[in-house]
N, C-alpha and C. Protein backbone atom coordinates (compact mmCIF):
# COMPACT_ATOMS: atom_id res chain seq x y z
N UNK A 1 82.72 56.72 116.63
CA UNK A 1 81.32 56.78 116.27
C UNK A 1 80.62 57.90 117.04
N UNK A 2 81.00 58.33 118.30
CA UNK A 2 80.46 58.80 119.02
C UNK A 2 80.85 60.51 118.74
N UNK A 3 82.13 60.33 118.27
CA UNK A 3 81.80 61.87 117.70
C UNK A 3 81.88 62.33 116.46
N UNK A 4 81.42 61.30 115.48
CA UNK A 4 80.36 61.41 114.26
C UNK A 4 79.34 62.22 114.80
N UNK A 5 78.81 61.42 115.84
CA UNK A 5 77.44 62.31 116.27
C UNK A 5 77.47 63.62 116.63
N UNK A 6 78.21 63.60 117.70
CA UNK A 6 78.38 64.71 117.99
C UNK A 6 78.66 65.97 117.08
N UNK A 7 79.24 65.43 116.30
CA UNK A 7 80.16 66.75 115.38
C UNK A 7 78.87 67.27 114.42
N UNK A 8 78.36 65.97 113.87
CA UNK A 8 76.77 66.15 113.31
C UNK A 8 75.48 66.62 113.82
N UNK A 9 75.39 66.53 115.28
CA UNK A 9 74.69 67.19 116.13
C UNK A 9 74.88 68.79 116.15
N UNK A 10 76.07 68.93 116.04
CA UNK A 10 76.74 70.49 116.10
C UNK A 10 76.26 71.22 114.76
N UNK A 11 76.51 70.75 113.89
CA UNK A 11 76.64 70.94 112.63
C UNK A 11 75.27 71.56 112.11
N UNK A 12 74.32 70.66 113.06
CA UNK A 12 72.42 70.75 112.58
C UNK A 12 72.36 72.02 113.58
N UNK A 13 73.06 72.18 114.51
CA UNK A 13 72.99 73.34 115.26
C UNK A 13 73.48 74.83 114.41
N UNK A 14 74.46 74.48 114.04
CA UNK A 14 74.93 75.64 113.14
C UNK A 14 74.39 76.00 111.79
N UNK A 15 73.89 75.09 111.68
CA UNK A 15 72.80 75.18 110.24
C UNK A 15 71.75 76.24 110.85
N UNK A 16 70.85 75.85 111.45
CA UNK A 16 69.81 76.55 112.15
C UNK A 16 69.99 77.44 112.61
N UNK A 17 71.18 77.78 113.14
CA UNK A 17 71.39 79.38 113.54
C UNK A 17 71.79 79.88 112.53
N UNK A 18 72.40 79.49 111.47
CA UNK A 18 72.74 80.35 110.20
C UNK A 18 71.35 81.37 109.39
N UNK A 19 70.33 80.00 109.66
CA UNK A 19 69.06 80.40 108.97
C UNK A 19 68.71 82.15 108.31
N UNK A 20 68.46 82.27 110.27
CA UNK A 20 68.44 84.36 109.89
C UNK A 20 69.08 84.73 109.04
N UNK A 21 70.20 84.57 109.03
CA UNK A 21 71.39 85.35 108.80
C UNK A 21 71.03 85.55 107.18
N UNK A 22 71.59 84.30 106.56
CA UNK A 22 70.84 84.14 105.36
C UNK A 22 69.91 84.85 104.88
N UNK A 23 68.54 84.56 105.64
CA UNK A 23 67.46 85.36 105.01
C UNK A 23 67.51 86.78 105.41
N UNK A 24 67.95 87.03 106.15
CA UNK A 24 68.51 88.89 106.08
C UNK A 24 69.80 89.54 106.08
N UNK A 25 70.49 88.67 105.59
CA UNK A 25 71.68 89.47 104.97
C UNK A 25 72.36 89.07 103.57
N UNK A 26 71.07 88.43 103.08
CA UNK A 26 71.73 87.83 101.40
C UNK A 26 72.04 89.58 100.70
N UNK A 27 71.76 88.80 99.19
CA UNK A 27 71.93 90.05 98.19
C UNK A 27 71.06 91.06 98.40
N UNK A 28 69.77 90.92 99.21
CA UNK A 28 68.97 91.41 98.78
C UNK A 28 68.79 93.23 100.19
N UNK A 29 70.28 93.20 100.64
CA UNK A 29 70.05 93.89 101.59
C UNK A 29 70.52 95.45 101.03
N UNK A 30 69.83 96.33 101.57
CA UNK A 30 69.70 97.63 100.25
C UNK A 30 70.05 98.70 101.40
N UNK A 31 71.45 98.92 102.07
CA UNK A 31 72.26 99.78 102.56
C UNK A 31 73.22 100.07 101.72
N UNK A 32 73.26 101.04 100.98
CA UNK A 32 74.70 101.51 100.23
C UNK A 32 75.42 102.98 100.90
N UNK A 33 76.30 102.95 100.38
CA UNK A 33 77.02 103.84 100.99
C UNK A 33 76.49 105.37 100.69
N UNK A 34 75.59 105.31 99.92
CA UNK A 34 75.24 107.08 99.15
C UNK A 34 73.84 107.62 100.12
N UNK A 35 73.20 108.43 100.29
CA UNK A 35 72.72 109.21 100.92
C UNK A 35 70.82 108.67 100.61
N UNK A 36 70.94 107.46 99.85
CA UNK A 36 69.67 107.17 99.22
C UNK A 36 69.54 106.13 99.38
N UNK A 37 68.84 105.26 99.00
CA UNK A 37 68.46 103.85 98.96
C UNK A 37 67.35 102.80 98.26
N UNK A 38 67.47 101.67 98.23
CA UNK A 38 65.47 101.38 98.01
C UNK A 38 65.03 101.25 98.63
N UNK A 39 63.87 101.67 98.06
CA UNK A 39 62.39 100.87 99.40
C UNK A 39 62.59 99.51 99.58
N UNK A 40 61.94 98.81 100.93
CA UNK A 40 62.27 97.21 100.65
C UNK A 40 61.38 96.92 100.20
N UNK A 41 59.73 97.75 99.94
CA UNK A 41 58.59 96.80 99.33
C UNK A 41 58.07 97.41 98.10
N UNK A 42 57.54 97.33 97.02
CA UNK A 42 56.84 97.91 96.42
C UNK A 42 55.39 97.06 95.76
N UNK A 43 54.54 97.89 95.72
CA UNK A 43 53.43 97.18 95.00
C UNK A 43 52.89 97.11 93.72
N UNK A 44 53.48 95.96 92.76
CA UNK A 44 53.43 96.10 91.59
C UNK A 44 52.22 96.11 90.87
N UNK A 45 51.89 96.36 89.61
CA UNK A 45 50.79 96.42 88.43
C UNK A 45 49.73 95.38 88.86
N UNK A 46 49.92 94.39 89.48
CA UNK A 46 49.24 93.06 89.90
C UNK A 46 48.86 93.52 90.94
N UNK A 47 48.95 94.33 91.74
CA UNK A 47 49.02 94.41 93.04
C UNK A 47 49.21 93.49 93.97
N UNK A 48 50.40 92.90 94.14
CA UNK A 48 50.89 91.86 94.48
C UNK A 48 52.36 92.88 95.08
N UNK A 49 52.62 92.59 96.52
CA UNK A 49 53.36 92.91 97.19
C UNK A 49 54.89 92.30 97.21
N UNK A 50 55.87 93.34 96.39
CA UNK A 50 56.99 92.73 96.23
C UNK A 50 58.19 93.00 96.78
N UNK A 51 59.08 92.27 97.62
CA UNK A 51 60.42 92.60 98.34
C UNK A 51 61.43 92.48 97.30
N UNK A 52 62.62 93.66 98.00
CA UNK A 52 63.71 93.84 97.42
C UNK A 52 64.16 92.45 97.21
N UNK A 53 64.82 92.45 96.02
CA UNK A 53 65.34 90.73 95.69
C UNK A 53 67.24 91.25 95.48
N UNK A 54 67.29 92.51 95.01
CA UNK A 54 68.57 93.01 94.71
C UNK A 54 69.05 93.91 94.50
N UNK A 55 69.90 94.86 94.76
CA UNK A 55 70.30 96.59 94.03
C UNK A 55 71.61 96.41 93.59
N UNK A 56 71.85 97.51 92.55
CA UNK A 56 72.87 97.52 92.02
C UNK A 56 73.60 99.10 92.31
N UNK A 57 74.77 99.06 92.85
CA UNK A 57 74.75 100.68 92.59
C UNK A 57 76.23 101.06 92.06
N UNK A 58 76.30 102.38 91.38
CA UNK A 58 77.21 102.76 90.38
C UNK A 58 76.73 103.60 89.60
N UNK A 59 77.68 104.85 89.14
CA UNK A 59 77.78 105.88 88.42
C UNK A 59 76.55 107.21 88.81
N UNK A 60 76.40 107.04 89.97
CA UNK A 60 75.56 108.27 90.49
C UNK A 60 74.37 107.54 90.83
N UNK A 61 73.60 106.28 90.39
CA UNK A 61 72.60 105.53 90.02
C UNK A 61 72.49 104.65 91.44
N UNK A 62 71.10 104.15 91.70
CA UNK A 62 70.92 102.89 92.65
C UNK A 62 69.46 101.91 91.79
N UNK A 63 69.83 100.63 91.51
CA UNK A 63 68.76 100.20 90.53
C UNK A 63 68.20 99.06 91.47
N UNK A 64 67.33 99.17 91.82
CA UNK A 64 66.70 98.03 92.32
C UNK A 64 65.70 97.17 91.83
N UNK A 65 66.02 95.74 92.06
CA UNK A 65 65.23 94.63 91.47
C UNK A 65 64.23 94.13 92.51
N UNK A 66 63.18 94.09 91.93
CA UNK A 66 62.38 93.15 92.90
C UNK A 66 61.63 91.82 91.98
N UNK A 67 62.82 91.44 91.45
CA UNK A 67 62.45 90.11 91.62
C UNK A 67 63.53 89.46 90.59
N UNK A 68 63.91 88.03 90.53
CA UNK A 68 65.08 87.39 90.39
C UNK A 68 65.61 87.10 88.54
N UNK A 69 64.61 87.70 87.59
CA UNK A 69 65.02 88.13 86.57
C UNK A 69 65.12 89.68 86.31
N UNK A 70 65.57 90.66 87.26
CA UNK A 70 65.19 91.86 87.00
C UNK A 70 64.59 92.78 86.11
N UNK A 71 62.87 92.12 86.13
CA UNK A 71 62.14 92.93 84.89
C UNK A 71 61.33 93.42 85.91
N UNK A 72 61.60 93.86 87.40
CA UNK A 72 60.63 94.53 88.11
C UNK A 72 61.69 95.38 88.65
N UNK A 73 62.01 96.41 87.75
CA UNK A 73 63.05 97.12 88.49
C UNK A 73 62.63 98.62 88.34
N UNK A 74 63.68 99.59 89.45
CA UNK A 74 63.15 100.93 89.60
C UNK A 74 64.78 101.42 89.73
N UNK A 75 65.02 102.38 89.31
CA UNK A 75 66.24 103.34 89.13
C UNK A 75 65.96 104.62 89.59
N UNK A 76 67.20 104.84 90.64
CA UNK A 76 66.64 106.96 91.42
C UNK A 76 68.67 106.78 91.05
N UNK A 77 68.48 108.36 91.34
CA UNK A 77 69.69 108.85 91.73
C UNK A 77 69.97 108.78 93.15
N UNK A 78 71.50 108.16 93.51
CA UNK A 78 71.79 107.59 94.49
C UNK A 78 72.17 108.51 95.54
N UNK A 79 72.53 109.96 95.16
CA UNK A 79 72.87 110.80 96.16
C UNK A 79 71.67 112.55 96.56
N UNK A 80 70.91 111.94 95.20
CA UNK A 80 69.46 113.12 95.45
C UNK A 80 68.16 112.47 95.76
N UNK A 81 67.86 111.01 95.25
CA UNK A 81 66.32 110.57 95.72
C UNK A 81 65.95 110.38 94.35
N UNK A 82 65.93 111.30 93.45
CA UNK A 82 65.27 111.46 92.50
C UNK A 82 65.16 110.15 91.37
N UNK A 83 64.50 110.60 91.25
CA UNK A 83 64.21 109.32 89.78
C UNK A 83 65.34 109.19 88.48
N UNK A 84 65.66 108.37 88.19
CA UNK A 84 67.15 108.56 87.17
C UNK A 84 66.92 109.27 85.94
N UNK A 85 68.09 110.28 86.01
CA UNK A 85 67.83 111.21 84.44
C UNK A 85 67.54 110.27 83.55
N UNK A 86 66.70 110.47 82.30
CA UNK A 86 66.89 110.21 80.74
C UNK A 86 66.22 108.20 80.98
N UNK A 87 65.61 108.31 82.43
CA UNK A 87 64.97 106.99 82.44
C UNK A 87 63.46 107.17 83.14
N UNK A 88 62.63 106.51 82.86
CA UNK A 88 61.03 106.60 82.75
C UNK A 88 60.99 105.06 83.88
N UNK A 89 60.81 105.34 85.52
CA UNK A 89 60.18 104.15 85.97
C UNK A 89 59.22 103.63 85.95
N UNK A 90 58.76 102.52 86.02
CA UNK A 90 57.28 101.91 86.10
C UNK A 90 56.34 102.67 86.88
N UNK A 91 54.76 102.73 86.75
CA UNK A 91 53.78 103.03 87.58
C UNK A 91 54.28 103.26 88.65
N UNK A 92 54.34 101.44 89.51
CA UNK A 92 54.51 101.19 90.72
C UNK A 92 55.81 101.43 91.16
N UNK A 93 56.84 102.00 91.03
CA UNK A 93 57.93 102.55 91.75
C UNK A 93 57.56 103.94 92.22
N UNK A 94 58.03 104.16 93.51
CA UNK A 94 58.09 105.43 94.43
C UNK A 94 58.44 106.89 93.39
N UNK A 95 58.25 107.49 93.86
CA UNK A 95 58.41 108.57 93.22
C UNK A 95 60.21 108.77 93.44
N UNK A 96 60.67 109.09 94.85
CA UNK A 96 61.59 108.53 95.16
C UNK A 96 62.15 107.90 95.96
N UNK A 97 63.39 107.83 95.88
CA UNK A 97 63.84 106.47 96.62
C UNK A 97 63.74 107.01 98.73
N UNK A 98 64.46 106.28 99.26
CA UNK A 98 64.25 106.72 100.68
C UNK A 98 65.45 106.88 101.04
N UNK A 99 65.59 107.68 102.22
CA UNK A 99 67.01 108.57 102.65
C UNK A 99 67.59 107.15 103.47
N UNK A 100 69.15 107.00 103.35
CA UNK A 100 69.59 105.96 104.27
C UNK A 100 69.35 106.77 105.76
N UNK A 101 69.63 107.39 106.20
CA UNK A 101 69.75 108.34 107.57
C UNK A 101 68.42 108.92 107.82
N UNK A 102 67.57 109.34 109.24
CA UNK A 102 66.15 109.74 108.98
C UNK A 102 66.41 110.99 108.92
């Protein structure tokens, strides 16, 4: 019985330290390997302040979602900054994206 508790005591311990981790290193963490990146915030049409929720990256491209059906999304080119050829971003996306390195 006694190390039911214990082991359960531990357990609520390791939960709670997991916490951070979780909230800053889910999907939503926007280091890729290319020379570019997303912003983590942008301020949408609502003006309502929105965090990275997800990026996708592939074929020269970095697409970032900010928010969990990705209809708040912004697309640059992943190794110039620039805004993605032959695609039109919203208002509220950056002009371009931000350098991983300062």
């Amino acid at each position: 019985m006694l190390r039911k508790r214990i082991a359960a005591a531990m357990g609520a311990v390791a939960a709670a330290a997991a916490i951070p981790l979780i909230l800053f290193a889910g999907p939503a963490q926007a280091n890729p390997t290319t020379p570019y990146m997303c912003p983590w915030t942008i301020v949408d049409d609502t003006n309502t302040t929105r965090w990275i929720h997800s990026w996708v990256q592939g074929y020269g491209q970095i697409i970032c979602h900010y928010n969990a059906t990705a209809t708040i999304s912004c697309r640059w080119n992943a190794y110039n900054g620039d805004q993605w050829w032959g695609w039109t971003n919203p208002s509220f996306c950056p002009p371009r994206a931000i350098p991983t390195t300062p």
